[in-house]
Protein backbone atom coordinates (compact mmCIF):
# COMPACT_ATOMS: atom_id res chain seq x y z
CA UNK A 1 9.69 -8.61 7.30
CA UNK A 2 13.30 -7.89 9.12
CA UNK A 3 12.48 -3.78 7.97
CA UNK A 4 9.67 -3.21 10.55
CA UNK A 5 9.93 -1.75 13.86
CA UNK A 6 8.46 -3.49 16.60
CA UNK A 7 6.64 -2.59 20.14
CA UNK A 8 5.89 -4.95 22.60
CA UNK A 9 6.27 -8.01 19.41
CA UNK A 10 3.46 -5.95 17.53
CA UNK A 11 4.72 -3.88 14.32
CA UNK A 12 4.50 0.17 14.61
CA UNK A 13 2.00 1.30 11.97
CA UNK A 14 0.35 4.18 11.38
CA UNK A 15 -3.11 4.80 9.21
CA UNK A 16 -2.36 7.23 6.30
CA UNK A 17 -5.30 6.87 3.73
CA UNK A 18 -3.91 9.43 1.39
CA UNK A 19 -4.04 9.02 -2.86
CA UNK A 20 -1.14 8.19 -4.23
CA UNK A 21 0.15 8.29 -8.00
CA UNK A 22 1.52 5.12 -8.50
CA UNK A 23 3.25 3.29 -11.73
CA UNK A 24 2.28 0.15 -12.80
CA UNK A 25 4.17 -2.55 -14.77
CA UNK A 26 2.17 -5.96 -15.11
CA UNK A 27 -1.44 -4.47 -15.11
CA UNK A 28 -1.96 -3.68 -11.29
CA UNK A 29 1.28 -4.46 -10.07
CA UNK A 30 3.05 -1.29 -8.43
CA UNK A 31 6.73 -0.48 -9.46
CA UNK A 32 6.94 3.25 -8.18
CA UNK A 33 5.39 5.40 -5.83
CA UNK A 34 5.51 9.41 -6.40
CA UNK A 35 6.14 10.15 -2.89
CA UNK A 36 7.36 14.24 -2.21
CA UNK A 37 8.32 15.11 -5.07
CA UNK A 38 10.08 11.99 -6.59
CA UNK A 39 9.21 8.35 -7.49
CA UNK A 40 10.34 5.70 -4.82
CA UNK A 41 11.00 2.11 -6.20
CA UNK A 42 9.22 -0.75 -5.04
CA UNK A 43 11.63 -3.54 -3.95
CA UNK A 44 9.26 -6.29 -3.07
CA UNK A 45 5.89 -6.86 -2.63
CA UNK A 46 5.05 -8.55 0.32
CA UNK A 47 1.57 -9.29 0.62
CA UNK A 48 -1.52 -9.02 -1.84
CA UNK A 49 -5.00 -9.33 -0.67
CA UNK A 50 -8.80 -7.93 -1.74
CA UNK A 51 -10.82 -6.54 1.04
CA UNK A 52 -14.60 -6.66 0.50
CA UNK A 53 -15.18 -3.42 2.87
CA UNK A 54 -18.77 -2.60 4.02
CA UNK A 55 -19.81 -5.06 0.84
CA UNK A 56 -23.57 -4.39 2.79
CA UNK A 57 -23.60 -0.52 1.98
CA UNK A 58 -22.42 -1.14 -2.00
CA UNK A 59 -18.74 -0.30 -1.05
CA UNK A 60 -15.90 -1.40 -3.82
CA UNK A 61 -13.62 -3.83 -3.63
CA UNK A 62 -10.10 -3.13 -3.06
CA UNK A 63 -6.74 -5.01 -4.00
CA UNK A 64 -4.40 -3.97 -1.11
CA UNK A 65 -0.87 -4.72 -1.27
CA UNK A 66 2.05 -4.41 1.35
CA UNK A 67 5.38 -3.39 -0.07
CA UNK A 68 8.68 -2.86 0.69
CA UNK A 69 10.08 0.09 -0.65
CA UNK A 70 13.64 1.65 -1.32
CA UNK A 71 15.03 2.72 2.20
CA UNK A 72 13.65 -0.80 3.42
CA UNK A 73 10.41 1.25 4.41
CA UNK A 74 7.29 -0.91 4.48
CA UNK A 75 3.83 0.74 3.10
CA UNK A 76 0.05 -0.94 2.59
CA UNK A 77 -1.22 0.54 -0.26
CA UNK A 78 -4.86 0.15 -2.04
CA UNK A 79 -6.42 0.31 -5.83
CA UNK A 80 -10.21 1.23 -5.34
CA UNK A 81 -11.34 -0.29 -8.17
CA UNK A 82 -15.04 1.70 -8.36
CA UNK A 83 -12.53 4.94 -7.94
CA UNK A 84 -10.07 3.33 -10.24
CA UNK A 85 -7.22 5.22 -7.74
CA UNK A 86 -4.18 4.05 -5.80
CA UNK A 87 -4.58 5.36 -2.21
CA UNK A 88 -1.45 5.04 0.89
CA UNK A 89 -3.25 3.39 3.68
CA UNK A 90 -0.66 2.65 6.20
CA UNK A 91 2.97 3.03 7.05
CA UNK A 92 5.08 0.81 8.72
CA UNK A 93 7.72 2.90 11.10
């Protein structure tokens, strides 16, 4: 992950948790974010994981994914699938 900024050997983040529109190719997989007006590519996804949440108080599951996007900026990015919505959940400075 040479695109992250680093403090201290800890990478800069900072929690978002906005919705997103997002286009998909392969069902679920992310290929562009709408992001101020325009759609940014995704370059490479990084990571994919599912996160249970608060599984005790009926929360959803969520597939998270960390991407690298055009401009070498890294985003974590979530599909609620109760909500069935793409939400930003962190960016990487």
């Amino acid at each position: 992950m040479g695109s992250l900024a680093f403090r201290g050997g800890i990478p800069v983040s900072k929690l978002v948790n906005l919705p997103l529109r997002v286009l998909e190719g392969e069902p679920g997989k992310p290929l562009k974010i709408y992001w101020q007006r325009r759609w940014v590519r995704v370059t490479m996804i990084l990571d994919r994981w599912y996160d249970v949440g608060k599984w005790w108080e009926g929360e959803a599951v969520k597939l998270f994914y960390r991407l690298q996007l055009e401009g070498n900026r890294v985003w974590e990015v979530f599909f609620d699938q109760e909500q069935k919505s793409w939400n930003l959940y962190k960016i990487y400075d």
